[in-house]
Protein backbone atom coordinates (compact mmCIF):
# COMPACT_ATOMS: atom_id res chain seq x y z
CA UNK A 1 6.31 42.21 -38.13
CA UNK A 2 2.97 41.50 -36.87
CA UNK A 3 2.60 37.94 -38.69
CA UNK A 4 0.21 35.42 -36.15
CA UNK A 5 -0.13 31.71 -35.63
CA UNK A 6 -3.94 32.26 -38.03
CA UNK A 7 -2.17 33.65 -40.94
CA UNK A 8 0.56 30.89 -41.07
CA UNK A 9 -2.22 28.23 -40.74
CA UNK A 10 -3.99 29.93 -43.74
CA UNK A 11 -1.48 29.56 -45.51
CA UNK A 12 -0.26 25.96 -44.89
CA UNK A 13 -3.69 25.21 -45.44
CA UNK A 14 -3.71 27.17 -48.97
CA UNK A 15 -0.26 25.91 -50.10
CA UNK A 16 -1.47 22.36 -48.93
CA UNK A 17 -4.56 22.15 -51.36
CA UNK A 18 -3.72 24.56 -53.82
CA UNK A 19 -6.84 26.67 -54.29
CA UNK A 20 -7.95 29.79 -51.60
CA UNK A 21 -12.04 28.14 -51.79
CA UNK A 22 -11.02 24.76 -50.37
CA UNK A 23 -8.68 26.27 -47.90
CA UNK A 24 -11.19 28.77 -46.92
CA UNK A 25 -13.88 26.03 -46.20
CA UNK A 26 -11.11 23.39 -44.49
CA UNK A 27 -10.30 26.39 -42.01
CA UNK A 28 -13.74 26.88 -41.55
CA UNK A 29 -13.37 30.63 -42.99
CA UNK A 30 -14.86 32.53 -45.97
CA UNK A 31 -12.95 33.19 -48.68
CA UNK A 32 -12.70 36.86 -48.65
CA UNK A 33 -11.22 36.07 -44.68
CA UNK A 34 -8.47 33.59 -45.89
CA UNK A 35 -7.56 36.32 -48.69
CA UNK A 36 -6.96 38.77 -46.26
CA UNK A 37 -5.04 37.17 -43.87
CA UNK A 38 -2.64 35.56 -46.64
CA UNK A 39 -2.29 39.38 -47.96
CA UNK A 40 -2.06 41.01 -45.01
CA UNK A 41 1.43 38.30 -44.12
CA UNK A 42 2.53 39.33 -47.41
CA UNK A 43 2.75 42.61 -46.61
CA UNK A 44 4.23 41.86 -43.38
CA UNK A 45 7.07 39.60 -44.86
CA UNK A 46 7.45 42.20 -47.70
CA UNK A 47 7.06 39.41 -50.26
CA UNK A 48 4.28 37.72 -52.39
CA UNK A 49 3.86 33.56 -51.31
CA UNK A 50 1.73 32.70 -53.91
CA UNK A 51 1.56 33.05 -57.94
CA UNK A 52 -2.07 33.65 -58.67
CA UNK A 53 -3.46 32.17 -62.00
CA UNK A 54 -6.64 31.23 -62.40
CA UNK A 55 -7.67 28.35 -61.08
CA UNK A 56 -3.87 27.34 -60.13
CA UNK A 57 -2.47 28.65 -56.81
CA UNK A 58 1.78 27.68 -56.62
CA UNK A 59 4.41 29.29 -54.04
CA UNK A 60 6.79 31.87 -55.29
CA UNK A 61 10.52 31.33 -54.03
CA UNK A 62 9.38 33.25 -50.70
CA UNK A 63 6.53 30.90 -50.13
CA UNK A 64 8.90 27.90 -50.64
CA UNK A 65 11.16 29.45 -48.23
CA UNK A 66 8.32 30.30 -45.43
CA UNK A 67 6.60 26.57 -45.69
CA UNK A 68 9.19 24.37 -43.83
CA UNK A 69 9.32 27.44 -41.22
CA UNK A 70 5.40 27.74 -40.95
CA UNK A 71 4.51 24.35 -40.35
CA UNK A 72 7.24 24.06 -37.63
CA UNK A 73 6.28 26.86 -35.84
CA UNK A 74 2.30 25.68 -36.20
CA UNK A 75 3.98 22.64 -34.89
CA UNK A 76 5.70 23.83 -31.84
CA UNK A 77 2.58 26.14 -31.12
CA UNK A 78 0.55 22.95 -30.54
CA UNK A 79 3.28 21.17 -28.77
CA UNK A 80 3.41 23.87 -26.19
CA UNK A 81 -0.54 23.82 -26.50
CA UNK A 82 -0.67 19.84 -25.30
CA UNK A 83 1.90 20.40 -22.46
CA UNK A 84 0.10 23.27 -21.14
CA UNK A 85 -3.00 21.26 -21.13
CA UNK A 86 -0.98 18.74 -19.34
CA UNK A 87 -0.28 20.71 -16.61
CA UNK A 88 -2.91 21.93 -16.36
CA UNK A 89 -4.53 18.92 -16.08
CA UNK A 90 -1.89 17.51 -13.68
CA UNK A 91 -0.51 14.87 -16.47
CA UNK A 92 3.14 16.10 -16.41
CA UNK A 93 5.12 18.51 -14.12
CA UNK A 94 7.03 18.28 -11.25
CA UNK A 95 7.23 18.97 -7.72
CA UNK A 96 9.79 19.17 -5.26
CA UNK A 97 9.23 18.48 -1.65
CA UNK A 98 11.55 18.77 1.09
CA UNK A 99 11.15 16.75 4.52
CA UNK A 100 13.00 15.64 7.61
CA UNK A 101 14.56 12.15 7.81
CA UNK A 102 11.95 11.08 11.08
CA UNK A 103 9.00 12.19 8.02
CA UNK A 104 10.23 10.58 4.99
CA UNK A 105 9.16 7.05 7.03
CA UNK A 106 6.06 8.08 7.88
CA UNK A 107 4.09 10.93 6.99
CA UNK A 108 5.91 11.64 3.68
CA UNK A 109 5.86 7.75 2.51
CA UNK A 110 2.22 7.44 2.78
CA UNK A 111 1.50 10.61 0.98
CA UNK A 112 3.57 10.53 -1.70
CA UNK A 113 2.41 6.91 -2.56
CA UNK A 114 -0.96 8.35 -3.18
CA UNK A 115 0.04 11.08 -4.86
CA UNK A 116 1.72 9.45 -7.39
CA UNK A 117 -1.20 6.71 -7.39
CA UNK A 118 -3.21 10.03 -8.54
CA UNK A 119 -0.91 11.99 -10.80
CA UNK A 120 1.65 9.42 -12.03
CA UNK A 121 2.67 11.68 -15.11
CA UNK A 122 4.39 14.26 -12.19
CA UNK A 123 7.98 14.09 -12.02
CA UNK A 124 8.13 14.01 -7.79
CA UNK A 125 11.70 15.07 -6.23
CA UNK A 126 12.10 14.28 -2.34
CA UNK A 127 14.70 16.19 -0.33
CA UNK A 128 15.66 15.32 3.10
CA UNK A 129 17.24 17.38 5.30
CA UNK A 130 16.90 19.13 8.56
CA UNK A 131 14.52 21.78 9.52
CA UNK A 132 17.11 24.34 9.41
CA UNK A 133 18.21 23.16 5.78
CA UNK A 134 14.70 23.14 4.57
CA UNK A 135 14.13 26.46 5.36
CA UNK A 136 16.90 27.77 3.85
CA UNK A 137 16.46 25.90 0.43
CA UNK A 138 12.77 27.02 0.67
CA UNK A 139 12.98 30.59 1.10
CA UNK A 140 15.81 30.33 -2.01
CA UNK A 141 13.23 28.51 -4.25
CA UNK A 142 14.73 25.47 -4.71
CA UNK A 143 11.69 23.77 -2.97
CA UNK A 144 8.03 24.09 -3.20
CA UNK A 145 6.77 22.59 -0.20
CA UNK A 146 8.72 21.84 2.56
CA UNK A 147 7.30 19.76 6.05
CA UNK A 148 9.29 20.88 9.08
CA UNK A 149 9.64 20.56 12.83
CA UNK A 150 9.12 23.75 14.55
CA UNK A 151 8.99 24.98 18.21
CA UNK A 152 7.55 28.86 19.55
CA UNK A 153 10.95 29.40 20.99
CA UNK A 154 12.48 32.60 18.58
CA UNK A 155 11.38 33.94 15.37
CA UNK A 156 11.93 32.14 12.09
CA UNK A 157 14.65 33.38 10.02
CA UNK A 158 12.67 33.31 6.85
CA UNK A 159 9.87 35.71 7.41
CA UNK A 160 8.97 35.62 4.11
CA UNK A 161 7.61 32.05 3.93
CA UNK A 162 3.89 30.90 4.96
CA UNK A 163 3.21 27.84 7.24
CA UNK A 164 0.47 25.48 9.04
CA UNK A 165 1.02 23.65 11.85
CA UNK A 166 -0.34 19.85 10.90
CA UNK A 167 -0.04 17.89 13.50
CA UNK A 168 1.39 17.22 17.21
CA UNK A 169 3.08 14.44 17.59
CA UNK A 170 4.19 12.58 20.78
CA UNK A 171 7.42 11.08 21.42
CA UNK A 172 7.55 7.53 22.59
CA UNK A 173 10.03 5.04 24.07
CA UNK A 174 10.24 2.02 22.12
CA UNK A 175 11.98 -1.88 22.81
CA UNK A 176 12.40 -4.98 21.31
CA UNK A 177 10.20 -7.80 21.37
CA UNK A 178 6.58 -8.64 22.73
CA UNK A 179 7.00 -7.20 26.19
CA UNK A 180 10.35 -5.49 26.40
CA UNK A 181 8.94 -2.79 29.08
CA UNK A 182 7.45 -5.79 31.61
CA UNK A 183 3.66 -4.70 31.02
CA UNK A 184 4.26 -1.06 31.54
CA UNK A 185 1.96 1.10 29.73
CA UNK A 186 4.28 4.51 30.71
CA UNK A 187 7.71 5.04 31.58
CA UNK A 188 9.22 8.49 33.16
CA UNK A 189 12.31 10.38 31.91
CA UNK A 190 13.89 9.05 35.50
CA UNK A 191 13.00 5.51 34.18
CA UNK A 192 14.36 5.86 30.63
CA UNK A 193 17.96 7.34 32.13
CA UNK A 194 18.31 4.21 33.60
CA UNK A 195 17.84 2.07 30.53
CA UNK A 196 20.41 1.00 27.38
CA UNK A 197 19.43 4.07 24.76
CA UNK A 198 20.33 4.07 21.16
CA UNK A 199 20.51 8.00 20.43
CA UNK A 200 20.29 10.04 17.13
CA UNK A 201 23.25 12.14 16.01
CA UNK A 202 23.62 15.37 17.84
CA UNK A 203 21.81 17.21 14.74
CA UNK A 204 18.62 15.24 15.20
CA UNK A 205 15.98 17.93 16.73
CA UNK A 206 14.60 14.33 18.16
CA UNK A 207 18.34 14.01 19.94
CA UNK A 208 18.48 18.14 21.34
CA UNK A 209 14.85 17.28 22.40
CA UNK A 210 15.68 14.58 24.79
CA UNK A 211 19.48 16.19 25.96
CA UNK A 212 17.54 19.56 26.71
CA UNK A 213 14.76 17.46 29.07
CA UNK A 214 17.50 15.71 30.69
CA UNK A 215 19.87 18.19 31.31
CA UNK A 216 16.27 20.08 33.09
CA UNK A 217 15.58 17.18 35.35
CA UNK A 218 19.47 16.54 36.01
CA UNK A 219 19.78 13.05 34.59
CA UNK A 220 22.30 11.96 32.81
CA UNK A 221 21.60 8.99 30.39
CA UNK A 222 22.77 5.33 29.61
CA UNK A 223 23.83 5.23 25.98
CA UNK A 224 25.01 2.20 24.31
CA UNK A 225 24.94 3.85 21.06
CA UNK A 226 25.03 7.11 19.10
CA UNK A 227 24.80 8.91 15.84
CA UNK A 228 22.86 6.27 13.77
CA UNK A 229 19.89 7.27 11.80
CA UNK A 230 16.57 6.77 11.79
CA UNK A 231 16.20 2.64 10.08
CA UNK A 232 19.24 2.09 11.48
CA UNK A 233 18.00 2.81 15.39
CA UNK A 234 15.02 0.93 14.91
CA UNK A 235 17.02 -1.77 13.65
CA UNK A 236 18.77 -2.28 16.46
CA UNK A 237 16.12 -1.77 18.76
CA UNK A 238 14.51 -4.74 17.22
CA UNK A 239 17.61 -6.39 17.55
CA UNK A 240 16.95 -5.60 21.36
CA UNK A 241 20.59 -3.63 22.24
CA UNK A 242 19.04 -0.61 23.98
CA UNK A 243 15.31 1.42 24.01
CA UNK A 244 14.99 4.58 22.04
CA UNK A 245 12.47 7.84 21.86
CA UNK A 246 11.14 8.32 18.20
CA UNK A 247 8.02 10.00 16.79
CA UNK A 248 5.20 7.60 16.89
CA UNK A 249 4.03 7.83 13.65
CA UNK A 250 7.36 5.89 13.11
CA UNK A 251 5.99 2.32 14.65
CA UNK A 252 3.55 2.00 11.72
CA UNK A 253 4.19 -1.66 10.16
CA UNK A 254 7.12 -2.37 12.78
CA UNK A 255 5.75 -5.32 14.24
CA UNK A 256 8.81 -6.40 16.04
CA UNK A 257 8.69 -2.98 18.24
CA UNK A 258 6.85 -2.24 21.11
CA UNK A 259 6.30 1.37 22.40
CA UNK A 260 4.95 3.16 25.64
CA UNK A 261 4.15 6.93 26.40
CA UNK A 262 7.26 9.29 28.26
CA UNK A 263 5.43 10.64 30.94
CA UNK A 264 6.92 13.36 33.43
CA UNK A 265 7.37 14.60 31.00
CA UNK A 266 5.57 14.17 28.17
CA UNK A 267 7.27 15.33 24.95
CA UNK A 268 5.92 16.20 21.84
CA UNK A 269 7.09 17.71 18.26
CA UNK A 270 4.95 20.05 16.27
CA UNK A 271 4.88 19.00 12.24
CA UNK A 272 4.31 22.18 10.01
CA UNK A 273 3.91 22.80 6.60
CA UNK A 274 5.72 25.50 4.75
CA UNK A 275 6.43 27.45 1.47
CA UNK A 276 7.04 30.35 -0.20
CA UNK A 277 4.47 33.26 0.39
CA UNK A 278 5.68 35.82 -2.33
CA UNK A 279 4.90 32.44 -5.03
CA UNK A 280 1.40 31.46 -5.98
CA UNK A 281 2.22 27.57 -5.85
CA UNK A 282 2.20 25.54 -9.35
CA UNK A 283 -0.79 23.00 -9.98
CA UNK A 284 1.49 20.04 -8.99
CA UNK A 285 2.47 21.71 -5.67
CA UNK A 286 -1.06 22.79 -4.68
CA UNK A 287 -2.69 19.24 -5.70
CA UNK A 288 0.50 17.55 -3.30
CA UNK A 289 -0.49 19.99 -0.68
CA UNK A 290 -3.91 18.76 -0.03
CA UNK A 291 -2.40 15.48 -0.09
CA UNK A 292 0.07 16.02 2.45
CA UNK A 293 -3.21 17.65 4.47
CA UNK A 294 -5.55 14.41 4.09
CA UNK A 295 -2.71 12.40 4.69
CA UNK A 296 -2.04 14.17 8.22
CA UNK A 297 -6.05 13.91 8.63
CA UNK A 298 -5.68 9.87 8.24
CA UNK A 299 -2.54 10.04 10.54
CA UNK A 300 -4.29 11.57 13.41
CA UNK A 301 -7.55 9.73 12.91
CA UNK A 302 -5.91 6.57 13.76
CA UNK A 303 -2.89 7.91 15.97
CA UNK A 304 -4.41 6.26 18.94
CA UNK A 305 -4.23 9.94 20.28
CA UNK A 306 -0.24 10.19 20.05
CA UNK A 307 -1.05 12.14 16.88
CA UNK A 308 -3.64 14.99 16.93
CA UNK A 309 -4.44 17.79 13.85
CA UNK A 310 -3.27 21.03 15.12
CA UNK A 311 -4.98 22.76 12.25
CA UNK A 312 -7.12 22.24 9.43
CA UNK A 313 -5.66 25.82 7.84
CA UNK A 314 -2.75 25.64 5.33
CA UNK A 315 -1.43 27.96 4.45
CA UNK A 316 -1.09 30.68 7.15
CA UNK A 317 1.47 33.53 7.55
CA UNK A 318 4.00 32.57 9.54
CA UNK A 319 4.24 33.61 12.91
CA UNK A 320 7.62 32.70 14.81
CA UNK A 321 8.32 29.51 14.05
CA UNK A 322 11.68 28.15 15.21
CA UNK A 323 13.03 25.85 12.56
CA UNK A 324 14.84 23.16 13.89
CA UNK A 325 17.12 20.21 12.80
C-alpha cells in the first residue's frame, strides 16, 4: 500500500464539499490532479470511496469507513509537523545537564537562569554528581552535557567522549566577617594548617585537593568539622566556626564572607566541558552549550583574575583527562 498524506487530504477535502471542482480549487489542484490521486488510493485500498453521479459526489461504505481514519492521521501528521517546528525552533525539548555540587552554585546557576530566560518552552533536567559519576552517566547517554573537574594526571576512562577545558579556577581560603584574616591579602598552606577548617567529605575532589598538598608539605591540619556540603560549609563559615578552601566563583553574592589567595602553594581546579562524541548534540543541547561558554566568558571577565578562560574551543577530542569527584 503506497497511500500518502496528499491523497488522504484530497479526499477529506472531496468528501468535505461534495463535488471533485471545489475540492480541486480548495487544494489548490486541477481537477484532473485531485481525480487521480483519489483513484490512484482506490486502487491502493482495493475499494471505491465515492459513488459518482452527476453532479452529486457521496462515500460508499469504504469511504465512510476511511474518513474518521483519514482525518486523524492528517491530524497527527500536523501535530508531529508543529512539534518538529518547535524544536526546531527551540520552543519545546529538553536537555539534561550534569554538574558538580561546587558548579551548581556558581557557574551552572547563572547559566541556566539565562537559558531558560531564552528558551523557557525547554524542559531543563540538572544532575549533580561527582566528576567520576558524570562521566559515567555521560558516556551511557543519560546526559547531554556534562561540566566536570579534571586534572592531566591518567587517561580518562571514557575515550569516547569530547571535552573543552573552560576555565581555571583558583582555590581560596575564606572567613567570617569583615576582616576575619587581620588585613592579610594571602595566607600559605603552613598558615591555613594552623587555623579552625571546616572540610568537605572525603569524596569532594576540593577535599583530596587540599589532603594531597598537605600530606606534600607534611602538615597536618586543624579541623573542627567534616563531611558537610557545599551551603552548608559556607554557612558555618559565616557563622565564623573555622576558615575553609572553596572555588572562588563560590563567594559571588556572599557578602558575609571574606576570602584571600593560598599561596605556597597556589591551587587551582580546571572546569571542562564534556559530551558524547559518537552523538551530534540535539538543538536544545547545542543552544545550552554556548550558554554554558558565554557564561564562563562573563565568569572570567570579572573573576578578579582567580578565574581565567582556558579555551575558547568546545568541543575538542579528549585528550587524558582525569575525571575526578
Amino acid at each position: 500500500m503506497t497511500m500518502n498524506l496528499e491523497q488522504l487530504r484530497g479526499f477529506v477535502e472531496v468528501a468535505r464539499v461534495g463535488h471533485f471542482t471545489r475540492a480541486a480549487k480548495a487544494l489548490h489542484l486541477t481537477q484532473p490532479s485531485l481525480s487521480r490521486q483519489i483513484a490512484g488510493l482506490e486502487h491502493d485500498l482495493g475499494s471505491e470511496l465515492f459513488h459518482r453521479a452527476r453532479g452529486h459526489i457521496t462515500l460508499t461504505a469504504a469511504g465512510e469507513a476511511l474518513w474518521p481514519v483519514a482525518r486523524r492521521m492528517l491530524a497527527d501528521a500536523e501535530d508531529i509537523r508543529r512539534q518538529m517546528a518547535e524544536l526546531t525552533d527551540l520552543r519545546r525539548g529538553r536537555v539534561r545537564l550534569g554538574a558538580t555540587p561546587t558548579l551548581c552554585v556558581s557557574l551552572v546557576a547563572d547559566a541556566l537562569a539565562a537559558f531558560h530566560a531564552d528558551h523557557p518552552g525547554i524542559e531543563l533536567h540538572l544532575t549533580e554528581r561527582g566528576s567520576r559519576g558524570l562521566i559515567e552517566e555521560l558516556a551511557a547517554g543519560a546526559l547531554d552535557l556534562a561540566l566536570v573537574i579534571t586534572s592531566q594526571a591518567r587517561p580518562a576512562p571514557a575515550p569516547s567522549l569530547a571535552h573543552s577545558p573552560l576555565l581555571s579556577e583558583e582555590l581560596v581560603v575564606v572567613g567570617g566577617g569583615n576582616s576575619p584574616f587581620g588585613g592579610r591579602d594571602a595566607l600559605t598552606l603552613a598558615e591555613l594548617a594552623r587555623m579552625p577548617q571546616i572540610v568537605f567529605p572525603s569524596s569532594y575532589d576540593l577535599r583530596a585537593t587540599l589532603d594531597e598538598a598537605f600530606r606534600a608539605a607534611g602538615l597536618t591540619p586543624r579541623v573542627v568539622l567534616e563531611g558537610a556540603e557545599m551551603d552548608a560549609v559556607l554557612r558555618f563559615v559565616e557563622l565564623k566556626m573555622g576558615v575553609a578552601l572553596v572555588p572562588a566563583m563560590v563567594l559571588k553574592d556572599r557578602p558575609g564572607l571574606s576570602s584571600v589567595r593560598l599561596v605556597q602553594p597556589r591551587l587551582t581546579r580546571t572546569i571542562s566541558l564534556a559530551r558524547r562524541q559518537d552523538v551530534s548534540p540535539t538543538r536544545a543541547a547545542a543552544a545550552l552549550q554556548r550558554v554554558l561558554l558565554s557564561t564562563a566568558d562573563a565568569l572570567a571577565d570579572g573573576g578578579d583574575g582567580l578565574v581565567s578562560r582556558v579555551s575558547p574551543e568546545c568541543p575538542r577530542r579528549e585528550s587524558n583527562p582525569r575525571p575526578r569527584d
